[in-house]
PDB file of N, CA and C in Angstrom:
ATOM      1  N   UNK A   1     -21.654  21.366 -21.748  1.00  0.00           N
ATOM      2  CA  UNK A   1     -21.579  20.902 -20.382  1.00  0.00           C
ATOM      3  C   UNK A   1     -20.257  21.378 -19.788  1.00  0.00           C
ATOM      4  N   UNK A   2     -19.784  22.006 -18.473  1.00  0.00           N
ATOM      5  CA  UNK A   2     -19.462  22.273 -17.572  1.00  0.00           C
ATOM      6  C   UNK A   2     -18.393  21.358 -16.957  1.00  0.00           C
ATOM      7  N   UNK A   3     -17.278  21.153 -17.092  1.00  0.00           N
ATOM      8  CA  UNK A   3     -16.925  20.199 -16.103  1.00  0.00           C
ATOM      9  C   UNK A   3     -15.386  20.358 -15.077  1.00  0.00           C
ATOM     10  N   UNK A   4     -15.721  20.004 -14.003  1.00  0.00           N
ATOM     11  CA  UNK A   4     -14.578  20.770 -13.223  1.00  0.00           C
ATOM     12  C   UNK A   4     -13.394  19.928 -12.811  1.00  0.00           C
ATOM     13  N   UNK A   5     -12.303  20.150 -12.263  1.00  0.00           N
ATOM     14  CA  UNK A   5     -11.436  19.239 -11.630  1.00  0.00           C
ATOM     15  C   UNK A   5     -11.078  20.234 -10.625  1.00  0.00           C
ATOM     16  N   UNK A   6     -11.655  19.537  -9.169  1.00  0.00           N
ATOM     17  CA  UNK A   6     -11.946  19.940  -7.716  1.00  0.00           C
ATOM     18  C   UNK A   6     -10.107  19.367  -6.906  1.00  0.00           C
ATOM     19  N   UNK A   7      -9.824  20.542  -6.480  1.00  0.00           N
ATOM     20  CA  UNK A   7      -8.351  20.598  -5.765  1.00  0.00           C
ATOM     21  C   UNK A   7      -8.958  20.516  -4.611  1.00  0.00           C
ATOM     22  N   UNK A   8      -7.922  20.120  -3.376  1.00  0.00           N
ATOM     23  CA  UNK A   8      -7.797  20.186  -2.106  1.00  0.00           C
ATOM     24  C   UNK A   8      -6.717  21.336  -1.663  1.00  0.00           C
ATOM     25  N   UNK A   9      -6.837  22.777  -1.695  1.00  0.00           N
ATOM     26  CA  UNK A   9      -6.271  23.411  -0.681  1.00  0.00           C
ATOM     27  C   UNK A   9      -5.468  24.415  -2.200  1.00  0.00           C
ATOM     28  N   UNK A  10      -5.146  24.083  -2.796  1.00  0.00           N
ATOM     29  CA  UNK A  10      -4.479  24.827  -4.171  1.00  0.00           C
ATOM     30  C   UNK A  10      -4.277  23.845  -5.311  1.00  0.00           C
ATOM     31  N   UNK A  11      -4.100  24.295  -6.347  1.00  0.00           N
ATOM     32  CA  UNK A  11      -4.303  24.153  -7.726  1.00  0.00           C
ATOM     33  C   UNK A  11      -3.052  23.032  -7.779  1.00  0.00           C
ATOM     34  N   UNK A  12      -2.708  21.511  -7.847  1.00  0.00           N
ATOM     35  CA  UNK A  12      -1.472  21.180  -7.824  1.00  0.00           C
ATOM     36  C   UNK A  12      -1.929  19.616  -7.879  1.00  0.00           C
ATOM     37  N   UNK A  13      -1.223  19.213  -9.370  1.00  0.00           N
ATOM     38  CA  UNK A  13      -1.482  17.900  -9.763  1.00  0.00           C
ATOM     39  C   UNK A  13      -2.363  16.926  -8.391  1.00  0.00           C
ATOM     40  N   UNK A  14      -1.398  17.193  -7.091  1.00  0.00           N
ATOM     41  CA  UNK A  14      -1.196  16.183  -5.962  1.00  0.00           C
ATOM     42  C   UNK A  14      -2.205  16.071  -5.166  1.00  0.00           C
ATOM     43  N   UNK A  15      -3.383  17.368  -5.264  1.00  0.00           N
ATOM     44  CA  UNK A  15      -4.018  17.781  -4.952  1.00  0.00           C
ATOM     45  C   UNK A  15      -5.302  17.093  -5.463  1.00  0.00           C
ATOM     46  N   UNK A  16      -5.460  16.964  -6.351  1.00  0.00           N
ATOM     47  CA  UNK A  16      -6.785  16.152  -6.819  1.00  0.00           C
ATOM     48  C   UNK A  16      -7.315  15.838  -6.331  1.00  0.00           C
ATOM     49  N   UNK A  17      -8.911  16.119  -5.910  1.00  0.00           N
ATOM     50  CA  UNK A  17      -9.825  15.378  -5.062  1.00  0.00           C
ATOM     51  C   UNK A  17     -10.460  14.334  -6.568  1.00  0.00           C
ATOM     52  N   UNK A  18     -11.585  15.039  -7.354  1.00  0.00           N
ATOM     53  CA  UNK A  18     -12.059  14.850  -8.327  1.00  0.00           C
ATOM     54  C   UNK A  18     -12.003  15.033  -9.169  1.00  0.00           C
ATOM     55  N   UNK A  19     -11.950  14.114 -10.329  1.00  0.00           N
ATOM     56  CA  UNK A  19     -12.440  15.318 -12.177  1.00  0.00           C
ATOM     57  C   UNK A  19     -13.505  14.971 -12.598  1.00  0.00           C
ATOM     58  N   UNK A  20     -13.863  15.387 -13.408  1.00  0.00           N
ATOM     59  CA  UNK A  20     -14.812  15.282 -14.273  1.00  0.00           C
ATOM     60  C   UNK A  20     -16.186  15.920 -13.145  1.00  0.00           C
ATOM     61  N   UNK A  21     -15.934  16.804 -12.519  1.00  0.00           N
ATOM     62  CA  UNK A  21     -17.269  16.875 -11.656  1.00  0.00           C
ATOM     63  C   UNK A  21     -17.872  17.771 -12.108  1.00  0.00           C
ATOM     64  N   UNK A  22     -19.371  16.943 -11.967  1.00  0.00           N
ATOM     65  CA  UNK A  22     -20.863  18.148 -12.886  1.00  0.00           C
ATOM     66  C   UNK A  22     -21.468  18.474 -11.912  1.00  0.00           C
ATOM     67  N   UNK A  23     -21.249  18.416 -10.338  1.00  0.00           N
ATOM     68  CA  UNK A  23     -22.155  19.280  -9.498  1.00  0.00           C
ATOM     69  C   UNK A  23     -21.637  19.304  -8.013  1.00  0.00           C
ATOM     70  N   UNK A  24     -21.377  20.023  -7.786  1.00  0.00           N
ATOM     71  CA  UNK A  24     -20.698  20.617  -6.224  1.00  0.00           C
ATOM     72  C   UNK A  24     -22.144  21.107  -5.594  1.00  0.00           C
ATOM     73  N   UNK A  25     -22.097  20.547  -4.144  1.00  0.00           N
ATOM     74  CA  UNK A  25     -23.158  20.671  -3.368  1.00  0.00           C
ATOM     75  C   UNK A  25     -22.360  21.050  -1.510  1.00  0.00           C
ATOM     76  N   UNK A  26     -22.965  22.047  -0.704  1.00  0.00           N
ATOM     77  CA  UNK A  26     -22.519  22.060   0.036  1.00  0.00           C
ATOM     78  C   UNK A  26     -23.615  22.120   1.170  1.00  0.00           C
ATOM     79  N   UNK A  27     -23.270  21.843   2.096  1.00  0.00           N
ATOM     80  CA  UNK A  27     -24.402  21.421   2.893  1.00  0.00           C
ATOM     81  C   UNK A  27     -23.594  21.469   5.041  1.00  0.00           C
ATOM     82  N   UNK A  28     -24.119  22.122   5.764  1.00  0.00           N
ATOM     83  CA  UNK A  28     -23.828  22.125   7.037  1.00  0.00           C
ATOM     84  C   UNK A  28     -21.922  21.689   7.080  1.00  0.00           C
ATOM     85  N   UNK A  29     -21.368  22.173   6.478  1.00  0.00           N
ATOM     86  CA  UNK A  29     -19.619  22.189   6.467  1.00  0.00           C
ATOM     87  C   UNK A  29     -19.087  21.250   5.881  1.00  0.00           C
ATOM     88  N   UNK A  30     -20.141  20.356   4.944  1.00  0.00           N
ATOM     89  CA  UNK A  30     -19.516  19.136   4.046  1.00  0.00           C
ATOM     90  C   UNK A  30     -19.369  20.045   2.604  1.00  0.00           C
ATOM     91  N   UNK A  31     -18.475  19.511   1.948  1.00  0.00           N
ATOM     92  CA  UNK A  31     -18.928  19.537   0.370  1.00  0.00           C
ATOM     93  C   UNK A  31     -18.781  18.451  -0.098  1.00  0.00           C
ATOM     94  N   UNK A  32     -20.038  18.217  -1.488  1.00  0.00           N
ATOM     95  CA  UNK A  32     -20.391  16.704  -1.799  1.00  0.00           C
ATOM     96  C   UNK A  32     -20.027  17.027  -3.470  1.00  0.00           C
ATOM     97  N   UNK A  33     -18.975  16.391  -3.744  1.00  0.00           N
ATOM     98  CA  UNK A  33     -18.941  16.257  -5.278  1.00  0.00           C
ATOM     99  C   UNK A  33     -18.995  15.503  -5.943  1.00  0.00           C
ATOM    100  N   UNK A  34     -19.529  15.385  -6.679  1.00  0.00           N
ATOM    101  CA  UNK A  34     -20.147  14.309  -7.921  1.00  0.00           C
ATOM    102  C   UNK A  34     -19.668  14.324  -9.502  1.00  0.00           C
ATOM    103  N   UNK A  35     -19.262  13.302  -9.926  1.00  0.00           N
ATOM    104  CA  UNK A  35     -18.319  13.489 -11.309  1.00  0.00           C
ATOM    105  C   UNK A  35     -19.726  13.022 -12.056  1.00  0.00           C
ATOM    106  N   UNK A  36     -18.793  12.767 -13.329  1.00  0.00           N
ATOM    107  CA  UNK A  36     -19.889  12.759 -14.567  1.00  0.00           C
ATOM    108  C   UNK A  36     -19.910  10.843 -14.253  1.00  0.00           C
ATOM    109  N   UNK A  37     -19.585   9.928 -13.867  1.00  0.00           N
ATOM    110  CA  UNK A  37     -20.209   8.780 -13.412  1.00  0.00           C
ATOM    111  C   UNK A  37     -20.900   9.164 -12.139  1.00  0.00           C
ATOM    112  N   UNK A  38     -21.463   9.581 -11.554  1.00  0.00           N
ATOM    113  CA  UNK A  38     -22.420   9.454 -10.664  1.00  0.00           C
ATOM    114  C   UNK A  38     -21.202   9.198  -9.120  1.00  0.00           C
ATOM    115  N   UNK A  39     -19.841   9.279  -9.376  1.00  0.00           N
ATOM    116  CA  UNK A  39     -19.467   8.916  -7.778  1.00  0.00           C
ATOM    117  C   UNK A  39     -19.262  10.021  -7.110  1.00  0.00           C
ATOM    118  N   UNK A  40     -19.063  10.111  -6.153  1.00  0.00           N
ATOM    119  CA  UNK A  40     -18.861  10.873  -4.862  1.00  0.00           C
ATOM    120  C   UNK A  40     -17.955  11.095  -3.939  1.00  0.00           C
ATOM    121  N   UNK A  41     -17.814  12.150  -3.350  1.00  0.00           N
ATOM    122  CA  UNK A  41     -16.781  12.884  -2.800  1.00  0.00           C
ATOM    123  C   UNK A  41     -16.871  13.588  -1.855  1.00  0.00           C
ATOM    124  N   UNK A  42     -17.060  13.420  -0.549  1.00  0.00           N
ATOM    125  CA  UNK A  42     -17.467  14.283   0.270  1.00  0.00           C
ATOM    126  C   UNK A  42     -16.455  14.752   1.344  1.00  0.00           C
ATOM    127  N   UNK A  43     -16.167  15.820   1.229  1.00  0.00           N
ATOM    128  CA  UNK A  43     -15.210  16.575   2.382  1.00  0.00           C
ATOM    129  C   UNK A  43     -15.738  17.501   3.151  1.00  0.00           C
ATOM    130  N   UNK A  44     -14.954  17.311   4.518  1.00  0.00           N
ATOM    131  CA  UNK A  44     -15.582  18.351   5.649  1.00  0.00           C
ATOM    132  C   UNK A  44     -14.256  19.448   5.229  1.00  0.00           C
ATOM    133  N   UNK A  45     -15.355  20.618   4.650  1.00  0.00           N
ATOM    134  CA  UNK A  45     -14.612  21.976   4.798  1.00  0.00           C
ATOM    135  C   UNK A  45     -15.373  22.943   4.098  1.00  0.00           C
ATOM    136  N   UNK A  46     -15.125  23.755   3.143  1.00  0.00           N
ATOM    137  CA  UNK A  46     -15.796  24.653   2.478  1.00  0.00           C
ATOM    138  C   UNK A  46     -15.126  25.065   1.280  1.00  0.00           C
ATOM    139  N   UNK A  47     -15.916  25.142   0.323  1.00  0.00           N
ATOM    140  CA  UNK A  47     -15.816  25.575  -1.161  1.00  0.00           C
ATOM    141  C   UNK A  47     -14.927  27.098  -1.350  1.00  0.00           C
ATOM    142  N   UNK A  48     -13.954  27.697  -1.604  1.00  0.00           N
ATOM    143  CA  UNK A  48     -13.083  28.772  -1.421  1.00  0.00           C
ATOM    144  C   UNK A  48     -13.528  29.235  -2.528  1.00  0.00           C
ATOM    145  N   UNK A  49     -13.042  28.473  -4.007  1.00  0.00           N
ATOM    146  CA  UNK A  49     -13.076  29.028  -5.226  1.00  0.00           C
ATOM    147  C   UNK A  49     -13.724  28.509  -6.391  1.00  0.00           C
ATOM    148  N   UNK A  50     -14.588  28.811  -7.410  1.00  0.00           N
ATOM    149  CA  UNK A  50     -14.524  28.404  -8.339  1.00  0.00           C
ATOM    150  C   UNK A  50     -14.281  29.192 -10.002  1.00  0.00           C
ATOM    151  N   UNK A  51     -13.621  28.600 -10.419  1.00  0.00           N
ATOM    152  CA  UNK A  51     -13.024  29.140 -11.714  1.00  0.00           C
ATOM    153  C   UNK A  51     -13.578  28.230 -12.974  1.00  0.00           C
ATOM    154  N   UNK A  52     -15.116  29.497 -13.843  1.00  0.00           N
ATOM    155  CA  UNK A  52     -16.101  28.454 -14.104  1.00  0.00           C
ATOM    156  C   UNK A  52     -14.752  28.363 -15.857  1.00  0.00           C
ATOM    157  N   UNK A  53     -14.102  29.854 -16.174  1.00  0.00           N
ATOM    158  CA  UNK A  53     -13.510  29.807 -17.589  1.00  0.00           C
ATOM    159  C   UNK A  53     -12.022  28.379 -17.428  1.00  0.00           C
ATOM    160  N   UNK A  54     -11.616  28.707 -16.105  1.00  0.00           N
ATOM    161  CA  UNK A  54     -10.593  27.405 -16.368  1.00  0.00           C
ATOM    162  C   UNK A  54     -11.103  25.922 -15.666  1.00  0.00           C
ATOM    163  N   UNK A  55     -12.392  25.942 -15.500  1.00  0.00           N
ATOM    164  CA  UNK A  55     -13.083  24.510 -15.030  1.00  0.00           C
ATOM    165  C   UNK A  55     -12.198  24.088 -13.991  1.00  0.00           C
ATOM    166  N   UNK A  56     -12.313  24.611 -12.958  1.00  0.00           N
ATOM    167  CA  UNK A  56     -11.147  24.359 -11.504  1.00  0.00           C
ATOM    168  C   UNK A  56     -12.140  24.691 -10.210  1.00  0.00           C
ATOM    169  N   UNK A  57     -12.330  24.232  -9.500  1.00  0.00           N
ATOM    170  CA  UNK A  57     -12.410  24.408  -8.386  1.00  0.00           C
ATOM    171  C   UNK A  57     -11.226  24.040  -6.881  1.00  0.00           C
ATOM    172  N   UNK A  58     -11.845  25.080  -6.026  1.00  0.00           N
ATOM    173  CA  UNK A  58     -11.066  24.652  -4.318  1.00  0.00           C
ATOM    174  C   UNK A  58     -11.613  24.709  -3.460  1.00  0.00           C
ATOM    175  N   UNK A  59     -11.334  24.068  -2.664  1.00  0.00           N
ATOM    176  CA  UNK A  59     -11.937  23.191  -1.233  1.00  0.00           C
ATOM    177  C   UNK A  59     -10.743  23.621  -0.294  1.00  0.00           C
ATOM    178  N   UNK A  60     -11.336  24.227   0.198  1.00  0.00           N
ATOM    179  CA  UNK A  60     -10.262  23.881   1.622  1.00  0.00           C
ATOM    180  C   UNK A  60     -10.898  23.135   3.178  1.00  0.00           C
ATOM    181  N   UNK A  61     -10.278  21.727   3.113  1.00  0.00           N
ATOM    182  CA  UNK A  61     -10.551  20.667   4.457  1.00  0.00           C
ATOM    183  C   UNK A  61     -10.656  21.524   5.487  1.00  0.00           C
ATOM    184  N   UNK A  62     -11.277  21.263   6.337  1.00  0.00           N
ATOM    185  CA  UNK A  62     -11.676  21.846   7.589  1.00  0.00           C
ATOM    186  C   UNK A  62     -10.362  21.573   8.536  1.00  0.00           C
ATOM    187  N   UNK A  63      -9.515  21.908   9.090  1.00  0.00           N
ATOM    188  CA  UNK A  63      -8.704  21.789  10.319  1.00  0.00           C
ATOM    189  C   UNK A  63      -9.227  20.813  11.271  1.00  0.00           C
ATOM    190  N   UNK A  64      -8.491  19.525  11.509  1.00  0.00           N
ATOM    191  CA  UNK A  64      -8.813  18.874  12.486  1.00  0.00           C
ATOM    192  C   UNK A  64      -8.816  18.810  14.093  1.00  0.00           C
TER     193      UNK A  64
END
């Protein structure tokens, strides 16, 4: 199993949206992430990166 720890904007402790997440979903400018308990995470912006060998992903928030 797969499992990621989802940043906000770059790779940096402070940054943490989620860990343990088993499925990134993106949908009309949200992304919806979901850890290995079933919770949720949803940010308005778009998925930049994912890095499946170092289990990392990035999000960058949409500009308000």
């Amino acid at each position: 199993m797969c499992l990621a720890m989802v940043y906000k904007t770059e790779q940096k402790a402070e940054n943490l949206l989620l860990s343990n997440v088993q499925r990134i979903d993106c949908k009309d400018g949200m992304v919806y992430l979901t850890d290995l308990m079933e919770r949720q995470v949803v940010i308005e912006g778009e998925l930049v990166s994912v890095d499946l060998v170092g289990n990392t992903a990035i999000v960058i928030p949409r500009a308000v």
